[in-house]
PDB file of N, CA and C in Angstrom:
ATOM      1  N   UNK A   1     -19.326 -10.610 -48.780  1.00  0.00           N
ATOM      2  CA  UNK A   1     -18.245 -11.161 -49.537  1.00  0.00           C
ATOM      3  C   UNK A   1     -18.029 -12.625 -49.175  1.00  0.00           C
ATOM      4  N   UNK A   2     -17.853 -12.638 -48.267  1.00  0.00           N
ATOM      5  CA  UNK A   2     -18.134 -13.914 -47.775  1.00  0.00           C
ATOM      6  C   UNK A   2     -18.837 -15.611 -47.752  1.00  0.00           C
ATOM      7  N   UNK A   3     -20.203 -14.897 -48.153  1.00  0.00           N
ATOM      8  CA  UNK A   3     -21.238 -15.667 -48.554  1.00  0.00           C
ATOM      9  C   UNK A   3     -20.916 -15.958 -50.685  1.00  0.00           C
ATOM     10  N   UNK A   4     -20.125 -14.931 -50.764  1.00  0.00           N
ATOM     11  CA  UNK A   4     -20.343 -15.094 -51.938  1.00  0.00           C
ATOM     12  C   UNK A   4     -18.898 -15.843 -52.896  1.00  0.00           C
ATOM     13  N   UNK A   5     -17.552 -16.349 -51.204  1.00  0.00           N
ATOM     14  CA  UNK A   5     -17.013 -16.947 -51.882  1.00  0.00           C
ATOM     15  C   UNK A   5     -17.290 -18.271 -51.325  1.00  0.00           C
ATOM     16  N   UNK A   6     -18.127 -18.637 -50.314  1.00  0.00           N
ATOM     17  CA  UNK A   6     -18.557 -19.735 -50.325  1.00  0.00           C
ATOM     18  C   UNK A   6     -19.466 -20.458 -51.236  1.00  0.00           C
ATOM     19  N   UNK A   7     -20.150 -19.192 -52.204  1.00  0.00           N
ATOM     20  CA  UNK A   7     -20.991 -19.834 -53.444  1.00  0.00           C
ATOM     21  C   UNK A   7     -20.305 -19.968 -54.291  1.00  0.00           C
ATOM     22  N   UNK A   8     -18.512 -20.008 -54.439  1.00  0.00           N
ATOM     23  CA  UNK A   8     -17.637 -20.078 -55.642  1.00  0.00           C
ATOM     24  C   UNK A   8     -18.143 -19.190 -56.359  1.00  0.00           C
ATOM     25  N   UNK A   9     -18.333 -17.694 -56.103  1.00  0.00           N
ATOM     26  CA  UNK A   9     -18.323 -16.630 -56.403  1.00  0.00           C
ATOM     27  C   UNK A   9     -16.908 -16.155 -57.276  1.00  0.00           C
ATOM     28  N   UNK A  10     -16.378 -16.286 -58.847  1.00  0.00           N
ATOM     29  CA  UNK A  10     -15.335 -15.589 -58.886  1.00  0.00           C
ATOM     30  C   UNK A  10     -14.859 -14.782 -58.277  1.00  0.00           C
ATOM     31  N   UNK A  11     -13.581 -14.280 -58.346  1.00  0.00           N
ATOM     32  CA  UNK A  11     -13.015 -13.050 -56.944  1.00  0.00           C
ATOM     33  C   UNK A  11     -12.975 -11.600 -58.155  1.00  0.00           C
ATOM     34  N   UNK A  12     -12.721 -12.009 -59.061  1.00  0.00           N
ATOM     35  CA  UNK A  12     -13.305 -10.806 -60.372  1.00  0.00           C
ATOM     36  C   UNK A  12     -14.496 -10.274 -60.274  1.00  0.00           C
ATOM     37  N   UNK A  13     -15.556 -11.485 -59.934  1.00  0.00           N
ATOM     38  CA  UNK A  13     -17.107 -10.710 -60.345  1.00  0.00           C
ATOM     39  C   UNK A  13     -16.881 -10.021 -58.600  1.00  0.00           C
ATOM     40  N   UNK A  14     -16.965 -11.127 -57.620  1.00  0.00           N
ATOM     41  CA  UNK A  14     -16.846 -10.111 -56.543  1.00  0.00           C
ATOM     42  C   UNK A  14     -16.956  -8.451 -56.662  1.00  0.00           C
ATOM     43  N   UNK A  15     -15.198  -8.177 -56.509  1.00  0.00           N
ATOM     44  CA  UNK A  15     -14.291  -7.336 -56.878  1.00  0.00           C
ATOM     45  C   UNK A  15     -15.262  -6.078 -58.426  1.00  0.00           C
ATOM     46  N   UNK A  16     -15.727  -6.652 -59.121  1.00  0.00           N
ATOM     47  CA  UNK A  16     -16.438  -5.919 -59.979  1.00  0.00           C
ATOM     48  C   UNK A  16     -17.910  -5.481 -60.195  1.00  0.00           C
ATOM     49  N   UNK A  17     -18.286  -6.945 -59.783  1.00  0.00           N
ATOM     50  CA  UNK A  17     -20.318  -6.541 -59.500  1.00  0.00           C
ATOM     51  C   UNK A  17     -20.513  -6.354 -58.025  1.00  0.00           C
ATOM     52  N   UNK A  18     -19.410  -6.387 -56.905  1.00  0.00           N
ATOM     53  CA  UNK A  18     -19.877  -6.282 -55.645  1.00  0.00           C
ATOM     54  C   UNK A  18     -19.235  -4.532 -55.121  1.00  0.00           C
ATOM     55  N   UNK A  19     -18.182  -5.279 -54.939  1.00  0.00           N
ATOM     56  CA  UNK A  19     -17.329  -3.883 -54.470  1.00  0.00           C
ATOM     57  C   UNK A  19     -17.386  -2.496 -55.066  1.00  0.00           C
ATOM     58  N   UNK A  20     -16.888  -2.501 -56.650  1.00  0.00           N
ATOM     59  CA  UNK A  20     -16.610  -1.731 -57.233  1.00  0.00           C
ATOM     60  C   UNK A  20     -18.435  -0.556 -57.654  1.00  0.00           C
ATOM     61  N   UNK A  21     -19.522  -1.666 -57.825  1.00  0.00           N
ATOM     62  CA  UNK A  21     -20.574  -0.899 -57.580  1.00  0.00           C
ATOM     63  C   UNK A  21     -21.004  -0.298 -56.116  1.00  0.00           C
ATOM     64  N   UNK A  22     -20.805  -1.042 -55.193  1.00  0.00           N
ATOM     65  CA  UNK A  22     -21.125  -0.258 -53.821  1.00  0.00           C
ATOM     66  C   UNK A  22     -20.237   0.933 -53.803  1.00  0.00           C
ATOM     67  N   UNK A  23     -19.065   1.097 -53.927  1.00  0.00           N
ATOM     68  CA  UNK A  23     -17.986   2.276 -54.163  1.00  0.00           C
ATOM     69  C   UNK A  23     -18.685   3.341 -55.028  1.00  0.00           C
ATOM     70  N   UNK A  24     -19.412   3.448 -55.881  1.00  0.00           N
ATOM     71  CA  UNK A  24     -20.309   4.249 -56.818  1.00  0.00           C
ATOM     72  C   UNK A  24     -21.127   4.479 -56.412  1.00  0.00           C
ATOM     73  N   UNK A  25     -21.867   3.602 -55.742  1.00  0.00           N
ATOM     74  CA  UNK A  25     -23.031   3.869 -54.530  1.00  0.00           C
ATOM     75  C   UNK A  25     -22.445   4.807 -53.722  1.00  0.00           C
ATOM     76  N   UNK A  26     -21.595   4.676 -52.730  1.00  0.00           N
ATOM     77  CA  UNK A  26     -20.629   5.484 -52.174  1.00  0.00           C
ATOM     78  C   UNK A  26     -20.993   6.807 -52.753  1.00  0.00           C
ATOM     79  N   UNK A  27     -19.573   6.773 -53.666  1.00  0.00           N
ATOM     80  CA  UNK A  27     -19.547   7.980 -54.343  1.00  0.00           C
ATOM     81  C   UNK A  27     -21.066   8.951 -54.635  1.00  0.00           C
ATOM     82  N   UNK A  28     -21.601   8.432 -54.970  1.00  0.00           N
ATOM     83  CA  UNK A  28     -23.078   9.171 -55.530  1.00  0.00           C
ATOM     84  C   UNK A  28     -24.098  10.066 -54.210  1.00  0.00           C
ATOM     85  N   UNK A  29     -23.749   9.406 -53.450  1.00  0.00           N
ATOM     86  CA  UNK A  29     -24.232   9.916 -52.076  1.00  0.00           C
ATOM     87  C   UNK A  29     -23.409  10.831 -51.436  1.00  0.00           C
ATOM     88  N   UNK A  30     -22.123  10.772 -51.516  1.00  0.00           N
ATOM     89  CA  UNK A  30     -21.092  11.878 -51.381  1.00  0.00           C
ATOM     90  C   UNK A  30     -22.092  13.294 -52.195  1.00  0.00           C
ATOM     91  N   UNK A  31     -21.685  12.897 -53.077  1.00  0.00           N
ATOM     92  CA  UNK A  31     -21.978  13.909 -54.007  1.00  0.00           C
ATOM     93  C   UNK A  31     -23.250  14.348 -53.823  1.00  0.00           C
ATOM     94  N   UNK A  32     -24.357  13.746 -53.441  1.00  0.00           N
ATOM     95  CA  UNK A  32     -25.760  14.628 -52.793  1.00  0.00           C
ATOM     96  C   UNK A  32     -26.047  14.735 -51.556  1.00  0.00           C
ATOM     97  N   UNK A  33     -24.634  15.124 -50.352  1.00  0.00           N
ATOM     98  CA  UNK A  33     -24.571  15.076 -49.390  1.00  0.00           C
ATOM     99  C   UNK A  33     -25.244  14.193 -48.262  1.00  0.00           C
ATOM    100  N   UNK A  34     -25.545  13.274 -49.220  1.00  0.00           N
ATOM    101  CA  UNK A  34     -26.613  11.719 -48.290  1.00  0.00           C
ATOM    102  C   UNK A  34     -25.155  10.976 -47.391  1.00  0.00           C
ATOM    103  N   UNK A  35     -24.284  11.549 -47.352  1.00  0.00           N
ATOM    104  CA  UNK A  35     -22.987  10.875 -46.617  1.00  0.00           C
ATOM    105  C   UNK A  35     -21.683  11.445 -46.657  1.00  0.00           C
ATOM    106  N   UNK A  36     -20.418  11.808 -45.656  1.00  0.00           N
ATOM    107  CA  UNK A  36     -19.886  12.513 -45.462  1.00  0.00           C
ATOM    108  C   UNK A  36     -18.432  11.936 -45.213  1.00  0.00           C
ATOM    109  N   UNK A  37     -17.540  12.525 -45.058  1.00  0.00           N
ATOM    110  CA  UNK A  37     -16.212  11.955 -45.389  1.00  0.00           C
ATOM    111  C   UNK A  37     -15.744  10.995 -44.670  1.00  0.00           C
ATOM    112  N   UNK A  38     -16.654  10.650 -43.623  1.00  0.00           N
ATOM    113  CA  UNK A  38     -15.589   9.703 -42.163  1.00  0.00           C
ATOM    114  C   UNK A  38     -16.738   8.738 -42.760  1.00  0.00           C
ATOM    115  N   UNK A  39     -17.779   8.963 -43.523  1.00  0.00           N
ATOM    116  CA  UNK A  39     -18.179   7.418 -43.579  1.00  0.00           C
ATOM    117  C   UNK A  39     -17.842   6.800 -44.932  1.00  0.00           C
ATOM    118  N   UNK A  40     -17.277   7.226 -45.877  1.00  0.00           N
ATOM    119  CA  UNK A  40     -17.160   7.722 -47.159  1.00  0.00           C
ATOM    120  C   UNK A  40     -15.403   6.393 -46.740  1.00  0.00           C
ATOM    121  N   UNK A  41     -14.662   6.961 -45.472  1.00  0.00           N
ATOM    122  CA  UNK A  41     -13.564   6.303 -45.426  1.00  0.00           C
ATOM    123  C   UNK A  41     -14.023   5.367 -45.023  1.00  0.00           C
ATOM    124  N   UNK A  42     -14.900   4.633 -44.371  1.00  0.00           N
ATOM    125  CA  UNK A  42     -15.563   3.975 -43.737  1.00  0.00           C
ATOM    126  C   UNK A  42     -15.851   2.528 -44.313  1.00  0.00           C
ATOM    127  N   UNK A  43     -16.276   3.009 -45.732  1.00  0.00           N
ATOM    128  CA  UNK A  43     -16.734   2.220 -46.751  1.00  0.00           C
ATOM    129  C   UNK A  43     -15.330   2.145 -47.711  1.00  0.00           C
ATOM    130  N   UNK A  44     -14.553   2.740 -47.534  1.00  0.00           N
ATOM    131  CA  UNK A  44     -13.186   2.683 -48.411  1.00  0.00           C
ATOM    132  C   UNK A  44     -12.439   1.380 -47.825  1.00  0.00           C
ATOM    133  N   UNK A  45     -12.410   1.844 -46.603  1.00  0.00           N
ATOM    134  CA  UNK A  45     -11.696   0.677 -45.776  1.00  0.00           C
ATOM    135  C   UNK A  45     -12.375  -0.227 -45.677  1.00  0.00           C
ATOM    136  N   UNK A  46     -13.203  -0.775 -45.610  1.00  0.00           N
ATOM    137  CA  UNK A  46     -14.146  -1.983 -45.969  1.00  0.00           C
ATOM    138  C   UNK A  46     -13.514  -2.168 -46.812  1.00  0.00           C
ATOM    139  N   UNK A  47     -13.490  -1.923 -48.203  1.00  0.00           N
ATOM    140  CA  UNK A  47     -13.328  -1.979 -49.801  1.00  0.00           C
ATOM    141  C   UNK A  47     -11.753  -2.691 -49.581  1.00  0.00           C
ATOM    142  N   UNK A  48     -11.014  -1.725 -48.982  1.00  0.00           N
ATOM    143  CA  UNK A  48      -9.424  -2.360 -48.810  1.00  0.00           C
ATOM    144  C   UNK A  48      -9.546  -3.589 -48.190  1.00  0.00           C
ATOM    145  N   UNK A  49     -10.172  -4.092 -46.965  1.00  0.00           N
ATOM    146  CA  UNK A  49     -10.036  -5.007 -46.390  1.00  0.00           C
ATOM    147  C   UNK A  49     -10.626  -6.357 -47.458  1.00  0.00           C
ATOM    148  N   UNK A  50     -11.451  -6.187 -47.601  1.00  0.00           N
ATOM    149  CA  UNK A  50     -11.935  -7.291 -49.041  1.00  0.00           C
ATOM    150  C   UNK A  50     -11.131  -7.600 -49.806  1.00  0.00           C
ATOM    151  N   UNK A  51     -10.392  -6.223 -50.425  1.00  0.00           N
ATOM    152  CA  UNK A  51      -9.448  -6.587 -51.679  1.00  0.00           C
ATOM    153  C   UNK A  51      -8.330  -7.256 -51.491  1.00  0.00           C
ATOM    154  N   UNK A  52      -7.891  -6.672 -49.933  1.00  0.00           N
ATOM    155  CA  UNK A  52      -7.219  -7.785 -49.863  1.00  0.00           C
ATOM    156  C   UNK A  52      -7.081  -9.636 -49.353  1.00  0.00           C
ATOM    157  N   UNK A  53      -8.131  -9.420 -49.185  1.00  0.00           N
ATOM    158  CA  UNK A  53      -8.609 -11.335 -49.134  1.00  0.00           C
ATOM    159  C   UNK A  53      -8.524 -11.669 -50.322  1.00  0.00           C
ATOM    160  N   UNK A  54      -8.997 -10.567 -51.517  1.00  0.00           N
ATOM    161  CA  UNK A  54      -9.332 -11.030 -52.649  1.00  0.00           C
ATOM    162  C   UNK A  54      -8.338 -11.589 -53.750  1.00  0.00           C
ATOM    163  N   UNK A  55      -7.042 -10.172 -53.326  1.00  0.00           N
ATOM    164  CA  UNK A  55      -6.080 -10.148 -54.491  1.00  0.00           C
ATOM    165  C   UNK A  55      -5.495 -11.820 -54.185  1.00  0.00           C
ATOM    166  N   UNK A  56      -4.871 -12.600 -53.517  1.00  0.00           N
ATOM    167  CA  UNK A  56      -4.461 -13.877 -54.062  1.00  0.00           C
ATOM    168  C   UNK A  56      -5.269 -14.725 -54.783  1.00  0.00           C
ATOM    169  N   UNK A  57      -6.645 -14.367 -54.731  1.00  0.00           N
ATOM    170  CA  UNK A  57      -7.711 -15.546 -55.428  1.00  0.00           C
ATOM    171  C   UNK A  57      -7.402 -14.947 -56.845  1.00  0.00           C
ATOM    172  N   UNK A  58      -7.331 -13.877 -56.700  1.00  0.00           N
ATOM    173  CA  UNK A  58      -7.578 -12.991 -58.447  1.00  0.00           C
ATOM    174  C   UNK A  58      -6.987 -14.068 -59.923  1.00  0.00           C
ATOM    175  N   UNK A  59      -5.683 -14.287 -59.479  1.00  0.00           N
ATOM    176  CA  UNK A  59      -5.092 -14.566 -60.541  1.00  0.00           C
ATOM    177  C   UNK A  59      -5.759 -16.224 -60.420  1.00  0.00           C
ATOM    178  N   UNK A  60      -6.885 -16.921 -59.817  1.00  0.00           N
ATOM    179  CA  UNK A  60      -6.883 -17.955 -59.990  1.00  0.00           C
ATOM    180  C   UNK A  60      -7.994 -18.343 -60.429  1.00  0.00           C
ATOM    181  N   UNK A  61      -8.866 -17.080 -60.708  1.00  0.00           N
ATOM    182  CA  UNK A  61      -9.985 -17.296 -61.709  1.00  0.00           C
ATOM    183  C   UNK A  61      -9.602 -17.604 -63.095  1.00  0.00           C
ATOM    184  N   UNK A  62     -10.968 -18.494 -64.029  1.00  0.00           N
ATOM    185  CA  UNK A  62     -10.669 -18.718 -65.401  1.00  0.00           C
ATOM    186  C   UNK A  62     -10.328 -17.219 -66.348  1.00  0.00           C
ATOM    187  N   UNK A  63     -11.405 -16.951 -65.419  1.00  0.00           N
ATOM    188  CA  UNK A  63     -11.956 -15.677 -66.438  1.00  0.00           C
ATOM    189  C   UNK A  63     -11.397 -14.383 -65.879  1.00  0.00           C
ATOM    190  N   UNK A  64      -9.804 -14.528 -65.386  1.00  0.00           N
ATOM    191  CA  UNK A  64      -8.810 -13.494 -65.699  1.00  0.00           C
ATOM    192  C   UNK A  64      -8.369 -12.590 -66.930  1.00  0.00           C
ATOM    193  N   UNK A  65      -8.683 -12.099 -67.114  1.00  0.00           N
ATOM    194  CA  UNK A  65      -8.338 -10.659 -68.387  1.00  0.00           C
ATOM    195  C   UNK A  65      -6.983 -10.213 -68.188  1.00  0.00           C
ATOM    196  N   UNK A  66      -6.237 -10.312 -67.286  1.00  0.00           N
ATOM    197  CA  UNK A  66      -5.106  -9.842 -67.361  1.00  0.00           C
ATOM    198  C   UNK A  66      -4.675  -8.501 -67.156  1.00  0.00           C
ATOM    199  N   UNK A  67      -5.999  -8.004 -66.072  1.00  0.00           N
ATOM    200  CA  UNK A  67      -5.999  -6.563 -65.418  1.00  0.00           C
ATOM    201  C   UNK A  67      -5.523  -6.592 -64.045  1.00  0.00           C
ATOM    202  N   UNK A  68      -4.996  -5.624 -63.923  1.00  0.00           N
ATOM    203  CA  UNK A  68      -4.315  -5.702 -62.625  1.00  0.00           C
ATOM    204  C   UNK A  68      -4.998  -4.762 -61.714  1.00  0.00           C
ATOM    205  N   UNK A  69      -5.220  -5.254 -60.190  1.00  0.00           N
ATOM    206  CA  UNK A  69      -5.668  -4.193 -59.089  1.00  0.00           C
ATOM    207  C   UNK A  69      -4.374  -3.765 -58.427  1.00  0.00           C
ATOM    208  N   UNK A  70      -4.727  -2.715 -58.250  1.00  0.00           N
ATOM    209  CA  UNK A  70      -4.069  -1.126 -57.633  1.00  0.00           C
ATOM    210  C   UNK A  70      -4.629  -0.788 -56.508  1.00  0.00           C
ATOM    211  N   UNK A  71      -4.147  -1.069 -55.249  1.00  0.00           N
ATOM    212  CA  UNK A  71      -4.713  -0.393 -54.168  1.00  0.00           C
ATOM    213  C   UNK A  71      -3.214   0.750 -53.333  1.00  0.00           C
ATOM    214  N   UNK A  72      -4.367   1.602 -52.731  1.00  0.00           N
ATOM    215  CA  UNK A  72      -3.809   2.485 -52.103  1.00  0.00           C
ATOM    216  C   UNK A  72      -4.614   3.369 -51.172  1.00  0.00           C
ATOM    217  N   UNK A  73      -3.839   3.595 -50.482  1.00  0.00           N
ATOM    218  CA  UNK A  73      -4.617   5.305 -49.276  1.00  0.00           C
ATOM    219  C   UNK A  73      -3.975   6.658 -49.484  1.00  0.00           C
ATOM    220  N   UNK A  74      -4.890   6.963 -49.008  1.00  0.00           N
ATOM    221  CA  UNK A  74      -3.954   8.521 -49.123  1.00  0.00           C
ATOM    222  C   UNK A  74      -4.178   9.143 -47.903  1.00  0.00           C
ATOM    223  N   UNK A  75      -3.143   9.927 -47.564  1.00  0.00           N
ATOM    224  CA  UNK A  75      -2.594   9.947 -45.962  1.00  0.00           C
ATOM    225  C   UNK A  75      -3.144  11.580 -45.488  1.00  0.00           C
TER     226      UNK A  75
END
């Protein structure tokens, strides 16, 4: 993530071609037991920690749509 807001990486594409596909990656391996719940949070919390570096840049991309991120855990 990092590298990719030093390339003036939008925080949208980030957030959408970075995160949000590794999370599916994630997920997909869940699901053919290639990975298991403590790493599953593992990669969640990663995901949180990003988003939130991310969410103040959000609204300062051009190419804002006017979608809003939603984060949360569940306990």
């Amino acid at each position: 993530m990092n590298d990719a807001l030093a390339a003036d990486t939008p925080a949208a594409e980030i957030v959408n071609k970075g995160l949000i596909f590794g999370i599916e990656i994630v997920g997909g391996k869940m699901e053919s037991d290639d990975m298991f719940i403590p790493e599953v949070l593992m990669a969640v919390r990663g995901m949180g920690e990003c988003v939130t570096i991310l969410i103040p840049l959000l609204g300062e991309d051009d190419s804002s749509t006017g979608a809003r991120v939603v984060r949360g855990t569940i306990d």
